[in-house]
N, C-alpha and C. Protein backbone atom coordinates (compact mmCIF):
# COMPACT_ATOMS: atom_id res chain seq x y z
N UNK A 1 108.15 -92.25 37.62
CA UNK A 1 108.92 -91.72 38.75
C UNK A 1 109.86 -90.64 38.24
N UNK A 2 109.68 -89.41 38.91
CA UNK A 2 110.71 -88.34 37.93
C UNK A 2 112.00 -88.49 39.18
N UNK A 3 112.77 -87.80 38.14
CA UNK A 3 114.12 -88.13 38.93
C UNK A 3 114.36 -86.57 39.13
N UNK A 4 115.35 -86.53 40.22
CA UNK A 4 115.39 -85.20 40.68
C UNK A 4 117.06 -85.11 40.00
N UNK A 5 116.79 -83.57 39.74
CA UNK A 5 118.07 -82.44 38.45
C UNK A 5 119.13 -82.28 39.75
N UNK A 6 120.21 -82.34 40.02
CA UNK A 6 121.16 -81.69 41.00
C UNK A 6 121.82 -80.70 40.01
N UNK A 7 121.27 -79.62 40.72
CA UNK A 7 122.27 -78.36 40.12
C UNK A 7 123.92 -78.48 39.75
N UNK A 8 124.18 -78.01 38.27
CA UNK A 8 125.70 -78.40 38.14
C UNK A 8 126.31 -77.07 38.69
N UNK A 9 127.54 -77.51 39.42
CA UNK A 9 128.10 -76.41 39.85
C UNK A 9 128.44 -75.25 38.93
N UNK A 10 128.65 -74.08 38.88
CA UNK A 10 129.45 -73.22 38.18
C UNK A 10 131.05 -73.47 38.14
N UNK A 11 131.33 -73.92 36.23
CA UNK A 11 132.94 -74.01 36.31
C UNK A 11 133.83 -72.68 37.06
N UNK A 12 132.98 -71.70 36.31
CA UNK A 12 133.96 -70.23 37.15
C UNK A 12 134.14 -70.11 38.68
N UNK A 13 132.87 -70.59 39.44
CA UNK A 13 133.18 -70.46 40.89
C UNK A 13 133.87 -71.66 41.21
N UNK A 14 134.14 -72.73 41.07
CA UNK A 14 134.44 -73.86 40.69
C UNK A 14 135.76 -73.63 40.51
N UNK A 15 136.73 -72.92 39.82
CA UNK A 15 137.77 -72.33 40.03
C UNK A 15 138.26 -71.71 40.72
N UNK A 16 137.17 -70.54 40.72
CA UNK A 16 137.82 -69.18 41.96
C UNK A 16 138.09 -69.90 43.21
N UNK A 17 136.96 -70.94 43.89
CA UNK A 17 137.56 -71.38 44.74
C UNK A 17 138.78 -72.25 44.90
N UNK A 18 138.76 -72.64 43.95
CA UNK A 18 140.00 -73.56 43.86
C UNK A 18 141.29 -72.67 43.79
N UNK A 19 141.34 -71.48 43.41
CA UNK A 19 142.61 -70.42 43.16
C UNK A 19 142.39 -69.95 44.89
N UNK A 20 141.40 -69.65 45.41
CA UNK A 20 141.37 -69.16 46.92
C UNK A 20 142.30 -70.34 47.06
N UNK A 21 141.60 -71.26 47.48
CA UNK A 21 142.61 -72.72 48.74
C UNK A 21 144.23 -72.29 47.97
N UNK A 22 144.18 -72.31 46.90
CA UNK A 22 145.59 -72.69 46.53
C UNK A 22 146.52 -71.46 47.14
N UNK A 23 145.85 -70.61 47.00
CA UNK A 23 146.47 -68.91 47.54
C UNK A 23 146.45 -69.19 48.78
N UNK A 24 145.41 -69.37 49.53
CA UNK A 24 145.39 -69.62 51.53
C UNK A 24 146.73 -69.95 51.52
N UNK A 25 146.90 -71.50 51.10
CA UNK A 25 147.78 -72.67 51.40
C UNK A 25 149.10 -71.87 51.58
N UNK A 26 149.30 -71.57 50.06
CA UNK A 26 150.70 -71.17 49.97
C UNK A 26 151.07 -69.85 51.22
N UNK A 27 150.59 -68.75 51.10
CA UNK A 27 150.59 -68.16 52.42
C UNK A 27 150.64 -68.88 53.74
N UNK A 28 150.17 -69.56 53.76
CA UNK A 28 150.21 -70.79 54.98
C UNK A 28 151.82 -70.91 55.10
N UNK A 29 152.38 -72.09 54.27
CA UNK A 29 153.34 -72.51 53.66
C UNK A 29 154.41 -71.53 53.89
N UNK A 30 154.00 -70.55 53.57
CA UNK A 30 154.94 -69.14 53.23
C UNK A 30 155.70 -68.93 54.91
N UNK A 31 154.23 -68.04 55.72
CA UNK A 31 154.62 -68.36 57.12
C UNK A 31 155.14 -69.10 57.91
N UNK A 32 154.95 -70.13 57.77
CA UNK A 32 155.11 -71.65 58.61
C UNK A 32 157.26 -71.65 57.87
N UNK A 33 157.54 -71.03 56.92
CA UNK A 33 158.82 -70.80 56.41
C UNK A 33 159.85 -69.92 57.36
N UNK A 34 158.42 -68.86 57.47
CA UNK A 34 159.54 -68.16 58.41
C UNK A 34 159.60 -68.26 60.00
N UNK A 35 158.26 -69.25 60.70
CA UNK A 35 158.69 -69.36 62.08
C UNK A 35 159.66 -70.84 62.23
N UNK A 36 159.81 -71.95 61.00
CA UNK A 36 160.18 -73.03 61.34
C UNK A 36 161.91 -73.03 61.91
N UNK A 37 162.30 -71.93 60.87
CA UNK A 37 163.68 -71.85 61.17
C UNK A 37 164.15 -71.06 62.30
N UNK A 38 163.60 -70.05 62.77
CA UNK A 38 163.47 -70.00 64.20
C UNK A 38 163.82 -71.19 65.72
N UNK A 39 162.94 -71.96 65.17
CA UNK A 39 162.33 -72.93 65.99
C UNK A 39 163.67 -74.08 65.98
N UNK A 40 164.21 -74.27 64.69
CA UNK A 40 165.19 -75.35 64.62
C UNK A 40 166.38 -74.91 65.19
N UNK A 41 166.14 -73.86 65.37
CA UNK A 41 167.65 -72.84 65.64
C UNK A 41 167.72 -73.11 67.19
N UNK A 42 166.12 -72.75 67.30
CA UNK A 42 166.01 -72.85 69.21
C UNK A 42 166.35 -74.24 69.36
N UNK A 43 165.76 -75.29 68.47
CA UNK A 43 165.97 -76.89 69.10
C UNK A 43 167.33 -77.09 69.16
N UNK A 44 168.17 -76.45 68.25
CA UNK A 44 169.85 -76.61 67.95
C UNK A 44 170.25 -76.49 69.04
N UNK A 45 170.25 -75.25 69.95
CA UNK A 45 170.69 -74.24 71.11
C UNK A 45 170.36 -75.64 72.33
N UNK A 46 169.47 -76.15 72.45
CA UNK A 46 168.99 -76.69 73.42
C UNK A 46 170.25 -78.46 73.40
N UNK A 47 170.12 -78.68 72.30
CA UNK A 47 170.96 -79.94 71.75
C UNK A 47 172.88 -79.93 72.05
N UNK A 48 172.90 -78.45 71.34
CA UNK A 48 174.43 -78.15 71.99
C UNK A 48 174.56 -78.15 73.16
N UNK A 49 173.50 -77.30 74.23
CA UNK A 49 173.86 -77.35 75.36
C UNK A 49 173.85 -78.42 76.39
N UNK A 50 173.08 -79.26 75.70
CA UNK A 50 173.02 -80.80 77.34
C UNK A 50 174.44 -81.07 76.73
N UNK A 51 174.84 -81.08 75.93
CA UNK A 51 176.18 -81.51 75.44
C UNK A 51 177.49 -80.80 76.00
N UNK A 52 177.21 -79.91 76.43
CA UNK A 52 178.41 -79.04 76.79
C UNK A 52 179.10 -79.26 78.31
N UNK A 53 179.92 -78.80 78.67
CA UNK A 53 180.98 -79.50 79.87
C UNK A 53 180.05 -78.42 80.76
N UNK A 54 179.90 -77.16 80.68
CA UNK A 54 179.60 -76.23 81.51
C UNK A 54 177.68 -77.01 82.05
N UNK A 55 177.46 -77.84 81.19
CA UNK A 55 176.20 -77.99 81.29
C UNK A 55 175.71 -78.71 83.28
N UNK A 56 176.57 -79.18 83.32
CA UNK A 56 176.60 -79.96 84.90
C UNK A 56 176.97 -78.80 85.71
N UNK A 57 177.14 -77.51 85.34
CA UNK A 57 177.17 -76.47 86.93
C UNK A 57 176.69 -76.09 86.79
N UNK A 58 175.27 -76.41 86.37
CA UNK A 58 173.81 -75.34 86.15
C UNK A 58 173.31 -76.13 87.33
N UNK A 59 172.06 -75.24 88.18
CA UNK A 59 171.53 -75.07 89.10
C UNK A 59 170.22 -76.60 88.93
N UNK A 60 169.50 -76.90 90.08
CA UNK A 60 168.33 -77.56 90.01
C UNK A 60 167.16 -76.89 88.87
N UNK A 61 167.46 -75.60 89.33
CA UNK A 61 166.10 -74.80 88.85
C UNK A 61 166.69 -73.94 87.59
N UNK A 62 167.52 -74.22 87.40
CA UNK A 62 168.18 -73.99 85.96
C UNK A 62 167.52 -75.25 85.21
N UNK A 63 167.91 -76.04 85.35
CA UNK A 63 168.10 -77.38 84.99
C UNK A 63 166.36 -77.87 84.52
N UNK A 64 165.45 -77.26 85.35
CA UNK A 64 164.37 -77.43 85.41
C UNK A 64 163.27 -76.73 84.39
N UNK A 65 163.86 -75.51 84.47
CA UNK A 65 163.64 -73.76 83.30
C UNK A 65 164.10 -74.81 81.68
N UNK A 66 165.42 -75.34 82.05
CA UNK A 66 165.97 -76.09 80.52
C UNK A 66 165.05 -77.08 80.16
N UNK A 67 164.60 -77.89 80.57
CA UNK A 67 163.22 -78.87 80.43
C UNK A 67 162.08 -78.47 80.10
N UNK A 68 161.90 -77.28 80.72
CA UNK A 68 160.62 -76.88 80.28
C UNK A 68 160.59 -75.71 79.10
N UNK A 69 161.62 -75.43 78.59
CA UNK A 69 161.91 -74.92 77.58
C UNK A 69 161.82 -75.62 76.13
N UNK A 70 162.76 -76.74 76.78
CA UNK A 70 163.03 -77.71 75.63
C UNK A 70 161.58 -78.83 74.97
N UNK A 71 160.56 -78.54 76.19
CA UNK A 71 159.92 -79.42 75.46
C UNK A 71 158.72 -78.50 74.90
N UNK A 72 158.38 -77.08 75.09
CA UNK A 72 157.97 -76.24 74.61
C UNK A 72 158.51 -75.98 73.07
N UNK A 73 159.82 -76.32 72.80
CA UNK A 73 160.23 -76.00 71.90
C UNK A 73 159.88 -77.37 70.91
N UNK A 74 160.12 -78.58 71.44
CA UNK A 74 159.85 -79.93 70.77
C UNK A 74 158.12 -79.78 70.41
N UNK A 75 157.43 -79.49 71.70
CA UNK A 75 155.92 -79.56 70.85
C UNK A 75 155.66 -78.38 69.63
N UNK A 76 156.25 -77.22 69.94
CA UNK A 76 155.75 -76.00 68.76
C UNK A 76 156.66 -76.21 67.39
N UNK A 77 157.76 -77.46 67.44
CA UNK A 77 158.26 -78.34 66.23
C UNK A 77 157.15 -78.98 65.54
N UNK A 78 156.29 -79.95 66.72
CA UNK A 78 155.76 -80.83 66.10
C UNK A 78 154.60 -80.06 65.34
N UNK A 79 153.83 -79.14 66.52
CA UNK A 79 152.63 -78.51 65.37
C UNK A 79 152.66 -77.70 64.19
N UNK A 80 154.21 -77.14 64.02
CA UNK A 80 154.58 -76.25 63.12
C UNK A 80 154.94 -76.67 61.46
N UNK A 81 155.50 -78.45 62.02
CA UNK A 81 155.86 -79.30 60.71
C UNK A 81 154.44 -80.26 60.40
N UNK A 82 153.41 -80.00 61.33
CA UNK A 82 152.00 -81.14 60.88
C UNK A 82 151.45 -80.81 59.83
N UNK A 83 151.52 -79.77 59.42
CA UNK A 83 150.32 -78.89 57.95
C UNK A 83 151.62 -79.83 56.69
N UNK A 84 152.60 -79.62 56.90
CA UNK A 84 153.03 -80.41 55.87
C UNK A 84 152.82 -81.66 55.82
N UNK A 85 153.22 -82.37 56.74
CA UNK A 85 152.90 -83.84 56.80
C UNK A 85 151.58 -84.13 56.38
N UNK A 86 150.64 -83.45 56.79
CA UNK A 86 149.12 -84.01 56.32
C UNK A 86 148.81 -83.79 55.26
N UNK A 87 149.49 -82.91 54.46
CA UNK A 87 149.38 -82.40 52.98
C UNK A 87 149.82 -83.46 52.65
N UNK A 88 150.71 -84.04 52.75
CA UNK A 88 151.68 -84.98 52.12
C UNK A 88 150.48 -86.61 52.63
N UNK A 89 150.25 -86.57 53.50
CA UNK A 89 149.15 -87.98 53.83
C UNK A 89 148.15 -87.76 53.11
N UNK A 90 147.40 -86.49 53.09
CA UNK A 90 145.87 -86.36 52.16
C UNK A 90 146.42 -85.85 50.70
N UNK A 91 147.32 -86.26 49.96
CA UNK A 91 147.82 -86.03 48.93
C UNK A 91 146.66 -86.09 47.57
N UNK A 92 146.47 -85.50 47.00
CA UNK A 92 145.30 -85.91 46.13
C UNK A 92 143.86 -86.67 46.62
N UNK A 93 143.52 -86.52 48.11
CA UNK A 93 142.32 -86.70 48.35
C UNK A 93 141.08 -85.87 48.19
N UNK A 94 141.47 -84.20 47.99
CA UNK A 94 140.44 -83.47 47.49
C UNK A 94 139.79 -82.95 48.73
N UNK A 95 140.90 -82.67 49.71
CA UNK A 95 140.83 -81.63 51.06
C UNK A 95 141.74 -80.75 51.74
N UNK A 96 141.56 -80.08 50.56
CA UNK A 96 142.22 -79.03 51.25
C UNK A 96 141.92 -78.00 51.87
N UNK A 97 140.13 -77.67 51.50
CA UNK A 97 139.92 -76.67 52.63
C UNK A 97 140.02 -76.91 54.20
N UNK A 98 139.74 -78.02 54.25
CA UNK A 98 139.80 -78.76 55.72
C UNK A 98 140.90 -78.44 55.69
N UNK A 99 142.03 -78.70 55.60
CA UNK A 99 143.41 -78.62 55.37
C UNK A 99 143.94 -77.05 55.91
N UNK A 100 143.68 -76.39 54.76
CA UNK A 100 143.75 -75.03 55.16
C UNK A 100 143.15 -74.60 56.44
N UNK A 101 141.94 -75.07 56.60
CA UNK A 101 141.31 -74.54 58.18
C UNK A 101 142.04 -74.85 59.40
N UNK A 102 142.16 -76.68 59.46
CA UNK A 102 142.65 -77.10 60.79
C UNK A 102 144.99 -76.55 60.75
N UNK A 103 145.26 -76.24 59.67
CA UNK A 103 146.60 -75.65 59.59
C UNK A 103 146.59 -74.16 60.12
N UNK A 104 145.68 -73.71 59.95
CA UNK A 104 145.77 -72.49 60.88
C UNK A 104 145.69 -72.74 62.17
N UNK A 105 144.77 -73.16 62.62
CA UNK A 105 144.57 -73.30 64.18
C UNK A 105 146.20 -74.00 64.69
N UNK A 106 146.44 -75.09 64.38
CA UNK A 106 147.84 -75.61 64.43
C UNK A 106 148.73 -74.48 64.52
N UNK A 107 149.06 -73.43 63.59
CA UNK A 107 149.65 -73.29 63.43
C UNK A 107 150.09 -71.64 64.74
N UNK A 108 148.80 -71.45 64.56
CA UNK A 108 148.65 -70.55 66.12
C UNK A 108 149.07 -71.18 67.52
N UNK A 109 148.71 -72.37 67.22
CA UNK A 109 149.30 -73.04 68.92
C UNK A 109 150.42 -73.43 68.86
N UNK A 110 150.94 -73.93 67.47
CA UNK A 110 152.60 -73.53 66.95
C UNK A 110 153.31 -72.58 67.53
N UNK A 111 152.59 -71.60 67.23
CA UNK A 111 153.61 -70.12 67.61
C UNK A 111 152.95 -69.69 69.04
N UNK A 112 152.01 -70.11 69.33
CA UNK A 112 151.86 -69.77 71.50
C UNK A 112 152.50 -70.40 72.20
N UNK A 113 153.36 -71.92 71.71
CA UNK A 113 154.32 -72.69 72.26
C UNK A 113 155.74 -72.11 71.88
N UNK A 114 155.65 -71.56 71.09
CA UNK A 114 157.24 -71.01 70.64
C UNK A 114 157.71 -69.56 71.12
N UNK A 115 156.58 -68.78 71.89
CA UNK A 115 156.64 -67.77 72.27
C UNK A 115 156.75 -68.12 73.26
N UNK A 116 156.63 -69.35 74.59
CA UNK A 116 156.54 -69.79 75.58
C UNK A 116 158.19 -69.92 75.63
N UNK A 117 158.73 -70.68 75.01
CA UNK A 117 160.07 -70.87 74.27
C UNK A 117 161.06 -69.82 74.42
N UNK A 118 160.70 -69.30 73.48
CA UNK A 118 161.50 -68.10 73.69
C UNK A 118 161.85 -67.07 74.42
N UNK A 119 160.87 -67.13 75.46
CA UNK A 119 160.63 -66.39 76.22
C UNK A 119 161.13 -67.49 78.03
N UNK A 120 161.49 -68.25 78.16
CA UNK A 120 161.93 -69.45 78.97
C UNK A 120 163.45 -69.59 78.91
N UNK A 121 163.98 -69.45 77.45
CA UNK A 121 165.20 -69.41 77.10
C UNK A 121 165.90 -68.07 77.36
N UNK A 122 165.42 -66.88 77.11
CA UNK A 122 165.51 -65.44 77.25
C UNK A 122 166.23 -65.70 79.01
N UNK A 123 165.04 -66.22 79.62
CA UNK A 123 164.96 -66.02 81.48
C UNK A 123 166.02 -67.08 81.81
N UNK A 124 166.29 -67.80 81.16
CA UNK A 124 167.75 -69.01 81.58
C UNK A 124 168.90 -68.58 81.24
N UNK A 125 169.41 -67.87 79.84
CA UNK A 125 170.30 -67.17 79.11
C UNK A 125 170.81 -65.73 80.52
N UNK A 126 169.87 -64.95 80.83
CA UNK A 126 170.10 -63.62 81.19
C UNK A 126 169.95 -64.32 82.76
N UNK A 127 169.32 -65.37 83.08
CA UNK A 127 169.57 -65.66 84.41
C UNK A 127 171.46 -66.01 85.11
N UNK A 128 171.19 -66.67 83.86
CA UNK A 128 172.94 -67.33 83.79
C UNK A 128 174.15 -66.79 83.95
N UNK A 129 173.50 -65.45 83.47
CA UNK A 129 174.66 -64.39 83.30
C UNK A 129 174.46 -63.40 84.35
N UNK A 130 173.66 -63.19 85.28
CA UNK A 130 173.29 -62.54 85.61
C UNK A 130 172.67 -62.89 87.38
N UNK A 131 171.42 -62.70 87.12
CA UNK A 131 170.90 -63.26 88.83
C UNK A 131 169.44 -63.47 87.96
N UNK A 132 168.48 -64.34 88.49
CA UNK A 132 167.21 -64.40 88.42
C UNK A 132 166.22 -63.40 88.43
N UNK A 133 166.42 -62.44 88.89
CA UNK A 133 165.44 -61.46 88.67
C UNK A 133 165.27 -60.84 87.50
N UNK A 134 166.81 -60.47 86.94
CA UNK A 134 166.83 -59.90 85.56
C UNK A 134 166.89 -60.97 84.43
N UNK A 135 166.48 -62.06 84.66
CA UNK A 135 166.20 -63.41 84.11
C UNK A 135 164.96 -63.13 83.84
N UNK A 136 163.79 -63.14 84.94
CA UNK A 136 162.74 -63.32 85.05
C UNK A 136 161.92 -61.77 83.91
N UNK A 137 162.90 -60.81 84.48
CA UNK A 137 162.57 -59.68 83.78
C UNK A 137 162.25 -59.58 82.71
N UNK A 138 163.78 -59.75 81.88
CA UNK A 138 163.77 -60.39 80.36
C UNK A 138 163.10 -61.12 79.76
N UNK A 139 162.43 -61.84 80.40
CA UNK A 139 161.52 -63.41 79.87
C UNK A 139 160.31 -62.62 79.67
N UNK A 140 159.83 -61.76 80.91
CA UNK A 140 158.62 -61.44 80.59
C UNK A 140 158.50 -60.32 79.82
N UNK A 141 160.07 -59.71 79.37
CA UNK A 141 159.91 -58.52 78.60
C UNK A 141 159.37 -59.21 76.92
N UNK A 142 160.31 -60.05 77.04
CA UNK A 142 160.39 -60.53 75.92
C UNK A 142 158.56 -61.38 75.60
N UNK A 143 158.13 -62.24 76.58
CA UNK A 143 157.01 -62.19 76.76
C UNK A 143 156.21 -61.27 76.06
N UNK A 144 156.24 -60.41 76.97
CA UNK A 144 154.62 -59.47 76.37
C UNK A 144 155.08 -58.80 74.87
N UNK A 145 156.55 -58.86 74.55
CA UNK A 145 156.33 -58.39 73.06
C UNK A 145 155.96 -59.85 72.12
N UNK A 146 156.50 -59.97 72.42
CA UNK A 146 155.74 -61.47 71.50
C UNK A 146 154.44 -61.51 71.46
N UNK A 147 153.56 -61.49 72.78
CA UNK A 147 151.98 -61.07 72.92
C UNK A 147 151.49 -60.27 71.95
N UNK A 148 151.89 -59.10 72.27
CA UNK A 148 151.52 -57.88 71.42
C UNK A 148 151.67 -57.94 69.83
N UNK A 149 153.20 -58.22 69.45
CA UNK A 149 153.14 -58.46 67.85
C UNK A 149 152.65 -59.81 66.96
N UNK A 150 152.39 -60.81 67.82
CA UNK A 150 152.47 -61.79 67.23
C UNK A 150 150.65 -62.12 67.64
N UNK A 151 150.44 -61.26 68.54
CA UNK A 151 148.39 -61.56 68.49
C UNK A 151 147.84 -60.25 68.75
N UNK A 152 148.30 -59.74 70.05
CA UNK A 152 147.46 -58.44 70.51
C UNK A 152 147.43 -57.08 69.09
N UNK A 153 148.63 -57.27 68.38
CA UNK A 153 148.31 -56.13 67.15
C UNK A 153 146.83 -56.82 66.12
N UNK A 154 146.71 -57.76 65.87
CA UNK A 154 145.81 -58.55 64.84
C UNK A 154 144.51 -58.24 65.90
N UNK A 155 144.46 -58.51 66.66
CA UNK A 155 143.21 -58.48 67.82
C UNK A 155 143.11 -56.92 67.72
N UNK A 156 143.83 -56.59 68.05
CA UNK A 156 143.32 -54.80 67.84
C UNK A 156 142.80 -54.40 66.71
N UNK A 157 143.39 -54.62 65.83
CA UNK A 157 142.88 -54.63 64.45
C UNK A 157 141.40 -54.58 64.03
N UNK A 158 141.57 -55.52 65.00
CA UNK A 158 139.99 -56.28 64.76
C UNK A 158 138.46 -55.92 65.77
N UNK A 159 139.50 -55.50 66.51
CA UNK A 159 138.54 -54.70 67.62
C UNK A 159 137.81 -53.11 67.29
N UNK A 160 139.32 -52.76 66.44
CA UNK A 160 138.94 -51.55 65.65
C UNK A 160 138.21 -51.51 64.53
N UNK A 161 138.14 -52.64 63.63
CA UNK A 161 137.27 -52.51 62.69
C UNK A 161 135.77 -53.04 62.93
N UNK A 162 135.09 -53.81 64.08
CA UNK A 162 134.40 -53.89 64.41
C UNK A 162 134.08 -52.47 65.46
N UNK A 163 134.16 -51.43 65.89
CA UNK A 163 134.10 -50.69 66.38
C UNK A 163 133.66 -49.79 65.37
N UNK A 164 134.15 -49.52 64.23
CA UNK A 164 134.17 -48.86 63.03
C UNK A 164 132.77 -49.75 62.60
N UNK A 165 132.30 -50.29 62.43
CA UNK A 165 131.22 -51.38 62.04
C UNK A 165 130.33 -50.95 62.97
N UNK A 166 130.25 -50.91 63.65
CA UNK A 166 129.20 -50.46 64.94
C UNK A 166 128.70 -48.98 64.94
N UNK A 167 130.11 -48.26 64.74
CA UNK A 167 129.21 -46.78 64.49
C UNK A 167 128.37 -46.39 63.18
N UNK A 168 128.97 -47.42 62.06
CA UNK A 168 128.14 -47.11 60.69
C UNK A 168 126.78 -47.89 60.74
N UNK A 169 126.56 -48.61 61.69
CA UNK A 169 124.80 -49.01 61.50
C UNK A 169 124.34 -48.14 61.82
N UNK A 170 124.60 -47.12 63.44
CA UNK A 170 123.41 -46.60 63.83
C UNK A 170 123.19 -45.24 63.00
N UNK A 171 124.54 -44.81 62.02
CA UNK A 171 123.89 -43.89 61.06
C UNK A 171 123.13 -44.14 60.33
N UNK A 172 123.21 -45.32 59.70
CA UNK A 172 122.46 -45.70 58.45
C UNK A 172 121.36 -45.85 58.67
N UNK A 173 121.09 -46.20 59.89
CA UNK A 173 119.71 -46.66 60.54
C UNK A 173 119.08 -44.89 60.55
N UNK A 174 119.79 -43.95 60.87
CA UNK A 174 119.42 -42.76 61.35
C UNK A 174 118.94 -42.28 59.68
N UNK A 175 119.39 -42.68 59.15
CA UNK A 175 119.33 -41.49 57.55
C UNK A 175 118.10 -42.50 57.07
N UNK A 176 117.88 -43.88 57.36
CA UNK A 176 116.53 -44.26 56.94
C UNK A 176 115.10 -43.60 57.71
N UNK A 177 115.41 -43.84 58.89
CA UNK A 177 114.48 -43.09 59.38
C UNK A 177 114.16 -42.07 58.89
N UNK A 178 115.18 -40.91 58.62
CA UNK A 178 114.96 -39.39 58.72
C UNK A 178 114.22 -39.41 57.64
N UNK A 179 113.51 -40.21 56.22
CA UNK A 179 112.32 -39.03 55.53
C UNK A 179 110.90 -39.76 56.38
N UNK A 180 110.95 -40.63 56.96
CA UNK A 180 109.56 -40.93 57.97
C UNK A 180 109.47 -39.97 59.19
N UNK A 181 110.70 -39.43 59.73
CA UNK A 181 110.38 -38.50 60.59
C UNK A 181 109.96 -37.11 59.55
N UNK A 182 110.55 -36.72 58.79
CA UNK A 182 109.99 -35.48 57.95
C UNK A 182 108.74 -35.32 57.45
N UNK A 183 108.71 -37.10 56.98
CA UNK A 183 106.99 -37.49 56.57
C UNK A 183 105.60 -36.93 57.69
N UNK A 184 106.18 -37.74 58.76
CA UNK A 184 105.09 -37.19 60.14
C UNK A 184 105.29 -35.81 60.29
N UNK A 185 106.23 -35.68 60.67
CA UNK A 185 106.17 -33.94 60.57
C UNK A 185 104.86 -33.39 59.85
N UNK A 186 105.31 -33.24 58.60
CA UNK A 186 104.59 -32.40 57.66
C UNK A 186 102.86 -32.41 58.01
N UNK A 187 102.99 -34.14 58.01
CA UNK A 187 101.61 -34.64 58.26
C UNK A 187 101.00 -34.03 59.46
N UNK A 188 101.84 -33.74 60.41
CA UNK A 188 101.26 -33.19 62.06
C UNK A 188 100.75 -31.62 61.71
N UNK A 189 101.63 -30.95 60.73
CA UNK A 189 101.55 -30.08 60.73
C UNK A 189 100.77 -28.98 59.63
N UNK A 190 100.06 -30.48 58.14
CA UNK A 190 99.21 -30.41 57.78
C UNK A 190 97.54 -30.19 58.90
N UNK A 191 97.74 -31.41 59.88
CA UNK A 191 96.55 -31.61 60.69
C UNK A 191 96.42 -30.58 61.17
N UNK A 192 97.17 -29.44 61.71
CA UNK A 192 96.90 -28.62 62.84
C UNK A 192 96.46 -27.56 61.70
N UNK A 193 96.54 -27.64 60.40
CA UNK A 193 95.84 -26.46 59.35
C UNK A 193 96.87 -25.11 58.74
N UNK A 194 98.18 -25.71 59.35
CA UNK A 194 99.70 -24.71 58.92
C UNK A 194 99.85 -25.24 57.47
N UNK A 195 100.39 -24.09 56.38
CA UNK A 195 100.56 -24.50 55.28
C UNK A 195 102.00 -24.84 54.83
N UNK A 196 102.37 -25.72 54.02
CA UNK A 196 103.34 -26.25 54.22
C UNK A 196 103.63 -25.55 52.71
N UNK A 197 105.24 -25.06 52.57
CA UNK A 197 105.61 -24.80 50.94
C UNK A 197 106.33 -25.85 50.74
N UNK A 198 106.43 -26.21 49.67
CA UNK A 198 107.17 -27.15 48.99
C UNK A 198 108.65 -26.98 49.04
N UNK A 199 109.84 -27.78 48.52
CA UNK A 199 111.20 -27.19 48.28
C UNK A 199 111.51 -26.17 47.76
């Protein structure tokens, strides 16, 4: 009975990948640094204020904007601190690409809840001071920049370099063709008994 060889991995790729995850991660890590404190700052704001005396002459629909702020802000806590925690649960289990993969996605719905956030707080802050319309204004000003820098620039990006990708096939495709079109040529023009000079 022969026994079957399993290919040994390559130590070198065997590394490189192992230096990739470790590089992802920390970039991970890195980011997740600079939206967390953001985020604690917003949970702070929300904590002082049920606390405050002025807090009982806020409106129904004040009151309502603050709830739905606050728990926008509590869930984009929780997904923003999970990549650590699970690092810390799968500690030496020998997954971290999984790791690295499902921490991104997290970490995007992290920051689409915190842009919700911030942008809720913006429209309660300037409502407060102000009247609701230029509440509402602000929220959505603040809104669509958050959109734009925090996804719509990366999406463009990407729209553009696939666009850029699209026009370089159909050249390449064109410059293969072109010595089969020169080929027939010649050949058509052998048949008809025209003499052809060389280069």
């Amino acid at each position: 009975m022969s026994h079957i060889r399993h290919p040994v991995p390559n130590r070198e790729t065997v590394e490189e990948e192992a230096d990739r995850l470790d590089r992802e991660l920390g970039e991970l890590l890195q980011e997740l640094r600079v939206l967390l404190p953001g985020t604690t700052v917003l949970f702070g704001f929300f904590l002082a204020s049920i606390f405050s005396t002025r807090f009982n002459s806020t409106t129904d629909a004040e009151r309502i904007l603050f709830v739905f702020a606050f728990l926008m802000t509590a869930a984009a806590t929780v997904l923003l601190t999970a990549p650590g925690v699970r690092h810390r649960m799968r500690f030496r289990e020998f997954d971290k690409e999984a790791l690295v993969k499902s921490a991104n996605r997290v970490m995007l719905g992290g920051a689409t809840l915190l842009a919700v956030a911030i942008a809720a707080v913006t429209t309660l802050v300037v409502e407060h001071i102000s009247d609701w319309p230029e509440g509402i204004a602000a929220g959505a000003a603040v809104l669509l920049m958050e959109l734009w820098f925090w996804f719509g620039w990366a999406m463009m990006r990407d729209l553009q370099e696939s666009r850029t990708a699209s026009r370089q096939i159909p050249a390449a495709s064109s410059r293969r063709d072109s010595p089969r079109e020169d080929r027939s040529l010649v050949e058509s023009r052998v048949a008809g008994g025209e003499r052809v000079r060389g280069p």
